[in-house]
Protein backbone atom coordinates (compact mmCIF):
# COMPACT_ATOMS: atom_id res chain seq x y z
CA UNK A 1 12.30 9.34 -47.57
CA UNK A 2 13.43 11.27 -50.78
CA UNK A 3 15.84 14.03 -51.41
CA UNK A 4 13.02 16.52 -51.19
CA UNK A 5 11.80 15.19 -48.06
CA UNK A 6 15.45 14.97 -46.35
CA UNK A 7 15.80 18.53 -47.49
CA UNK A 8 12.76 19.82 -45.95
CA UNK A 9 13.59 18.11 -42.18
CA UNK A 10 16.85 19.90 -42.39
CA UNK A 11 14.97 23.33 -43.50
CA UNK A 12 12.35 22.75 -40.21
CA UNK A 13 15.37 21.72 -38.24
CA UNK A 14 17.64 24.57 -39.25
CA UNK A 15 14.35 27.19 -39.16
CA UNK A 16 13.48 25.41 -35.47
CA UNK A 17 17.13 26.11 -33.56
CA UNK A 18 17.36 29.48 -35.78
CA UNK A 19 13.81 30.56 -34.05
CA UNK A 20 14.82 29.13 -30.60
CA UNK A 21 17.96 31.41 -30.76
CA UNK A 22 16.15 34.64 -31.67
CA UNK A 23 13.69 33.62 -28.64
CA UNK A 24 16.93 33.07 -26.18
CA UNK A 25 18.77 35.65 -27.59
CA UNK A 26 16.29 38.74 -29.21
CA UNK A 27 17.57 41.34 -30.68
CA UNK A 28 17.84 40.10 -34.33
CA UNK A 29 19.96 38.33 -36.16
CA UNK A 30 23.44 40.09 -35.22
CA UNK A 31 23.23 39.84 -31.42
CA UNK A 32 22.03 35.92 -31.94
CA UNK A 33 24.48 34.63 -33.83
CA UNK A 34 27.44 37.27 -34.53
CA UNK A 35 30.65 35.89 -32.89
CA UNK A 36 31.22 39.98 -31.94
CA UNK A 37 28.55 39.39 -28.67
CA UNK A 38 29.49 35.59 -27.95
CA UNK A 39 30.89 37.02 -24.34
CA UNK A 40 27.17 38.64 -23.89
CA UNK A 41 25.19 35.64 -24.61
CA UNK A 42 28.19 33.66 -22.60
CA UNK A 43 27.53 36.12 -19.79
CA UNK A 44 23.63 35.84 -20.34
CA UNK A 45 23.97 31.84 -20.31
CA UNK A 46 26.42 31.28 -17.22
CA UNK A 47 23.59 33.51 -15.31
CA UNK A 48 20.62 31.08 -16.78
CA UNK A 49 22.65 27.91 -15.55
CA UNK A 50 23.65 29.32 -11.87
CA UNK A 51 19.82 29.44 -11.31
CA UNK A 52 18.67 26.15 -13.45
CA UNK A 53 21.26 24.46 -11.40
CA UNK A 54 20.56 25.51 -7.94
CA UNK A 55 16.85 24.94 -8.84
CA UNK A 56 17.85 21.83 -10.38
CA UNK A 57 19.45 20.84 -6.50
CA UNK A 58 16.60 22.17 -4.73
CA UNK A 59 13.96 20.27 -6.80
CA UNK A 60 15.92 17.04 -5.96
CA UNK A 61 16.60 17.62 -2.62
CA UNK A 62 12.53 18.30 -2.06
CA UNK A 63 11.87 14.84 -4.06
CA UNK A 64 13.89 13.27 -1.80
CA UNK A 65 12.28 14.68 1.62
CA UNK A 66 8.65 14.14 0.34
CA UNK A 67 9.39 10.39 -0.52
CA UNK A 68 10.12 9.89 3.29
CA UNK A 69 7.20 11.62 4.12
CA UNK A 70 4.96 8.84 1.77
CA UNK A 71 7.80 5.84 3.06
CA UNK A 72 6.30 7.07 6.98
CA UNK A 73 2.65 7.22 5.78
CA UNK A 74 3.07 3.99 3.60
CA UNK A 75 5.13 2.21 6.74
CA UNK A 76 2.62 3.83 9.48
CA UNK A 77 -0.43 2.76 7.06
CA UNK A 78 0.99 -1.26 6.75
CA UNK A 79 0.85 -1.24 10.47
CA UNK A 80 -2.54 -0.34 10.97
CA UNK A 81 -3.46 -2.38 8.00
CA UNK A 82 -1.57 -5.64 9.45
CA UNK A 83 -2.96 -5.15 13.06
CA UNK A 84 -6.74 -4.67 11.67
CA UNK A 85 -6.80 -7.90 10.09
CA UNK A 86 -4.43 -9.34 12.67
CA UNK A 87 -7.57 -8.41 15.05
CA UNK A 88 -9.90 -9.49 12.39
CA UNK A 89 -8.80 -12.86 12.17
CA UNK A 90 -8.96 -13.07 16.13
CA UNK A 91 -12.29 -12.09 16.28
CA UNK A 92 -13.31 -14.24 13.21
CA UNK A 93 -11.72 -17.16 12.73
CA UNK A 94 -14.33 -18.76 10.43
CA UNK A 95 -15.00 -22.70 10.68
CA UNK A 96 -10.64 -23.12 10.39
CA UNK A 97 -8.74 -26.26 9.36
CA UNK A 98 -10.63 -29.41 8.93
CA UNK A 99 -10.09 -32.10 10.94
CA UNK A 100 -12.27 -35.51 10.00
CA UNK A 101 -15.74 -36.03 8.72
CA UNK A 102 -18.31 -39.29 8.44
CA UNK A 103 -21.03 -38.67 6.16
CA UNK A 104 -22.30 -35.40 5.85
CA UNK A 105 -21.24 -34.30 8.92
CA UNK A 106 -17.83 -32.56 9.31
CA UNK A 107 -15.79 -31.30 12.03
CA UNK A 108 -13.36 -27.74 11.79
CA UNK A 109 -11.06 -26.59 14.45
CA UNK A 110 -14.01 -24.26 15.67
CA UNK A 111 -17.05 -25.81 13.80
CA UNK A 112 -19.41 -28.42 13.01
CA UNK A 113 -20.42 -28.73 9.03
CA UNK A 114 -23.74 -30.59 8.44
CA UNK A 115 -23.86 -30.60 4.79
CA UNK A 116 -27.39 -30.98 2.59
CA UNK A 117 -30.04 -28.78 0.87
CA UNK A 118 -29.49 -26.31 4.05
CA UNK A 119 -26.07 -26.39 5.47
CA UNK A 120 -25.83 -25.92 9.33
CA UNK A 121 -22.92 -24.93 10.53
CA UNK A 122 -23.10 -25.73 14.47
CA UNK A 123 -20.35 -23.45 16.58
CA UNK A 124 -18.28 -25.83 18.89
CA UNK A 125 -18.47 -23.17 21.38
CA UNK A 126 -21.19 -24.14 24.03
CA UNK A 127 -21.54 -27.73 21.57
CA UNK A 128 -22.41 -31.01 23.83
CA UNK A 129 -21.93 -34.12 21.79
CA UNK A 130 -23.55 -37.70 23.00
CA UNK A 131 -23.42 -41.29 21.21
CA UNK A 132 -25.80 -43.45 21.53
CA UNK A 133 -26.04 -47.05 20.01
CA UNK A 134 -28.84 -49.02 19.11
CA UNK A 135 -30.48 -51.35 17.04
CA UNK A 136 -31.13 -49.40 13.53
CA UNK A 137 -28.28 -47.51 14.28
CA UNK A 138 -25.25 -45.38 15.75
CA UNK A 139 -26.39 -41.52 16.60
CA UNK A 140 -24.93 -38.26 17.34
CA UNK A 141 -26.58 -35.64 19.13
CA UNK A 142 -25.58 -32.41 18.80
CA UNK A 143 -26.70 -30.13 21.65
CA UNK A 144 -26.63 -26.11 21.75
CA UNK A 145 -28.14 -23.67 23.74
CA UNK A 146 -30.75 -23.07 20.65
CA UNK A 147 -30.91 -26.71 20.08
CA UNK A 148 -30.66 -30.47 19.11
CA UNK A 149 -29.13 -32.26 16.04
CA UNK A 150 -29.77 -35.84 15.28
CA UNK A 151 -27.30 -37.60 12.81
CA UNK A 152 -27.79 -41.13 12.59
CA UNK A 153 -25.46 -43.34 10.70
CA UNK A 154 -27.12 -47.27 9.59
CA UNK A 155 -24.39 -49.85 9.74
CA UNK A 156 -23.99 -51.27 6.66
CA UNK A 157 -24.03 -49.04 4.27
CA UNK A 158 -20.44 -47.89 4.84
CA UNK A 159 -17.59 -49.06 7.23
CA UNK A 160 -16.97 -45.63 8.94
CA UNK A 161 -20.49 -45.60 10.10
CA UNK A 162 -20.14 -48.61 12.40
CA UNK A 163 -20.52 -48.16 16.05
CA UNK A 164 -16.62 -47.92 17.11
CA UNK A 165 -15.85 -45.38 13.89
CA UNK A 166 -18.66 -43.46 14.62
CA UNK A 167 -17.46 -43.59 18.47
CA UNK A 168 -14.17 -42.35 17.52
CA UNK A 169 -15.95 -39.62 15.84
CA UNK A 170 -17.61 -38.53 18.96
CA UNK A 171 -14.62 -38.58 20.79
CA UNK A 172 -12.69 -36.46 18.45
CA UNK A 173 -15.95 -33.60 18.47
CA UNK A 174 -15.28 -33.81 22.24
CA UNK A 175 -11.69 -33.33 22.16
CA UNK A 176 -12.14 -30.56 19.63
CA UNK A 177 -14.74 -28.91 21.64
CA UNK A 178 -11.93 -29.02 24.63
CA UNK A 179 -9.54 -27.10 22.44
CA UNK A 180 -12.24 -24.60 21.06
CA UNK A 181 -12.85 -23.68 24.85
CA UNK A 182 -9.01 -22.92 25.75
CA UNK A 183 -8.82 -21.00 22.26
CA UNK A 184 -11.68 -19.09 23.21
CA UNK A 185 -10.03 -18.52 26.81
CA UNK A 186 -6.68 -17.44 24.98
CA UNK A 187 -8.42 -15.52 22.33
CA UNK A 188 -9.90 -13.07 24.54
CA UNK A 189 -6.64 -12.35 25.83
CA UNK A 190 -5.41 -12.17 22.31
CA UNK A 191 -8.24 -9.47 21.43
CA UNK A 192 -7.30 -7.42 24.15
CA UNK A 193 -3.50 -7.27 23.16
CA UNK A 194 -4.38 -6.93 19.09
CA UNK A 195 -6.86 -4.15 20.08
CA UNK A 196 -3.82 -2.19 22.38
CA UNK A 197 -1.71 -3.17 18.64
CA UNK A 198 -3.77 -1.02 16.72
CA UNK A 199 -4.62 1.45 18.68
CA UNK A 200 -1.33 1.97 19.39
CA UNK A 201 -0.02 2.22 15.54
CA UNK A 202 -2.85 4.68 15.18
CA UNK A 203 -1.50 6.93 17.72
CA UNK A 204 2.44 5.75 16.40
CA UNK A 205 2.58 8.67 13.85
CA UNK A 206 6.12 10.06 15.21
CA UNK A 207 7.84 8.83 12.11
CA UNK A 208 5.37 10.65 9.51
CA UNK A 209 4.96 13.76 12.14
CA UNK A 210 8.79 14.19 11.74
CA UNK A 211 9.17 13.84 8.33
CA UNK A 212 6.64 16.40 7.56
CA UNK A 213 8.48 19.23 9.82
CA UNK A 214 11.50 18.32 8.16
CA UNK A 215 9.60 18.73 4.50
CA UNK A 216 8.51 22.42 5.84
CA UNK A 217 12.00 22.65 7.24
CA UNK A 218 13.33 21.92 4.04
CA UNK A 219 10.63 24.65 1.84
CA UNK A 220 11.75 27.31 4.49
CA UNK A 221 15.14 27.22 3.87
CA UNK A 222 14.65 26.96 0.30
CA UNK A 223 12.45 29.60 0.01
CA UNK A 224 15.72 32.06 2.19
CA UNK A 225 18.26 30.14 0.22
CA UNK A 226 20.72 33.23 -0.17
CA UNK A 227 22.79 31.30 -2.51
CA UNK A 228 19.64 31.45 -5.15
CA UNK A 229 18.78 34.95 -4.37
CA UNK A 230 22.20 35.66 -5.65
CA UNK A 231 21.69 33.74 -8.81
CA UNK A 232 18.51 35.12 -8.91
CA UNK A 233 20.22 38.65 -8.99
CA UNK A 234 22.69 38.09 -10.74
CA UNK A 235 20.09 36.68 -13.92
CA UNK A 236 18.71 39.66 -13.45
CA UNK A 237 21.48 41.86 -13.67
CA UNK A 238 22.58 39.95 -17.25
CA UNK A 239 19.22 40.31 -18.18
CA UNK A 240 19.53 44.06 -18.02
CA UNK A 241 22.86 44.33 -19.43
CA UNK A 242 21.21 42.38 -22.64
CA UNK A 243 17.92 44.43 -22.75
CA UNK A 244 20.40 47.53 -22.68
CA UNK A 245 22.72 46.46 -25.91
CA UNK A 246 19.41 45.19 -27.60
CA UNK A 247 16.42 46.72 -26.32
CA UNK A 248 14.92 43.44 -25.68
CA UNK A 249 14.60 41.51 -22.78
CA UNK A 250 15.60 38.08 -22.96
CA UNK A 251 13.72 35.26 -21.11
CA UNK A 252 15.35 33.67 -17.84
């Protein structure tokens, strides 16, 4: 920046604070910057900054009060949130960990996975499993209440389809089948307690309730806060005294 151009910043600077004196302090020139009324525009000021400072604390204080009322919703809102997919994952567990496969059939903690062009996924729940052995083979039926899967394994073709690893297999559906049934018994009872959980952080809203009477607690006394009414008045009054000596009225 050149000479010129440093000179003009200090011209808009200097022209900027002159005009935000005249606005602070009308009147003209003489009652803005004439050292014979510095005690009025100290009188004038000390009134502005009584109020700005009192506002100033109230402001803060009513920032403070309405972030516990969000920290209550926010706190109320992560335990319904927690207990809805608490419940959630109760009532839908989804096929859970895996626990062995042979071929293209595998078994989860609460499902069996027949993998191909269509996928069946067979529920354990209510799942009979029986080996049989024979000549061209070792099989697996699969029995629901809507019906039978076949899976037959050749020996052969790969070591875990011979008749005792394909045994095993069975055995392991069956034992799996055991635990979906006492999950299942346990679960229910786990429903019924994660249901009571959320309804009962719906109907916890003490903590937010409170807050918010203490936020219109707060506005209340505010709003009668003598100590501003004072300040109030007493702006007022030095706003007076000013419009008096210049026959303007300066701004708050």
């Amino acid at each position: 920046m050149g000479i010129a151009g440093m000179t003009l910043t200090v011209v808009i600077l200097v022209l900027a604070g002159a005009a935000r004196r005249l606005h602070r302090y009308p009147g003209g020139w003489r009652f803005a910057l004439s050292g014979r009324h510095d005690t009025d525009r100290a009188a004038l000021d000390r009134a502005r900054r009584a109020v700005r400072k009192l506002r100033r604390g109230a402001r803060r204080e009513l920032a403070g009060v309405r972030a516990q009322v969000a920290r209550a919703d926010r706190s109320q809102r992560r335990r319904v949130d927690d207990a809805e997919r608490h419940l959630d994952r109760l009532r839908r567990p989804g096929r859970g960990a895996f626990v062995a496969k042979i071929g293209k059939v595998s078994l989860h903690e609460h499902v069996m996975v027949i993998s191909g062009p269509q996928t069946k996924v067979l529920p354990l729940d209510g799942l009979e499993v029986r080996f049989e052995h024979s000549q061209v083979g070792n099989h697996l039926y699969l029995r629901r209440p809507d019906g039978v899967h076949l899976e037959s394994f050749a020996p052969g073709e790969h070591a875990e389809h011979d008749e005792d690893a394909v045994r095993r297999f069975s055995v392991r559906i069956e034992n799996a089948v055991a635990k979906e049934r006492a999950f299942l018994t346990e679960r229910a009872r786990s429903v019924k307690k994660a249901e009571d959980d959320l309804k009962a952080a719906h109907a916890d809203t003490g903590p937010a309730e409170g807050a918010r009477r203490h936020l219109g607690t707060v506005i209340a006394r505010q709003r009668r806060d003598p100590a501003l009414a004072e300040a109030l008045a007493g702006l007022e009054a030095a706003r007076d005294r000013w419009h008096g000596l210049t026959g303007r009225r300066p701004p708050h």
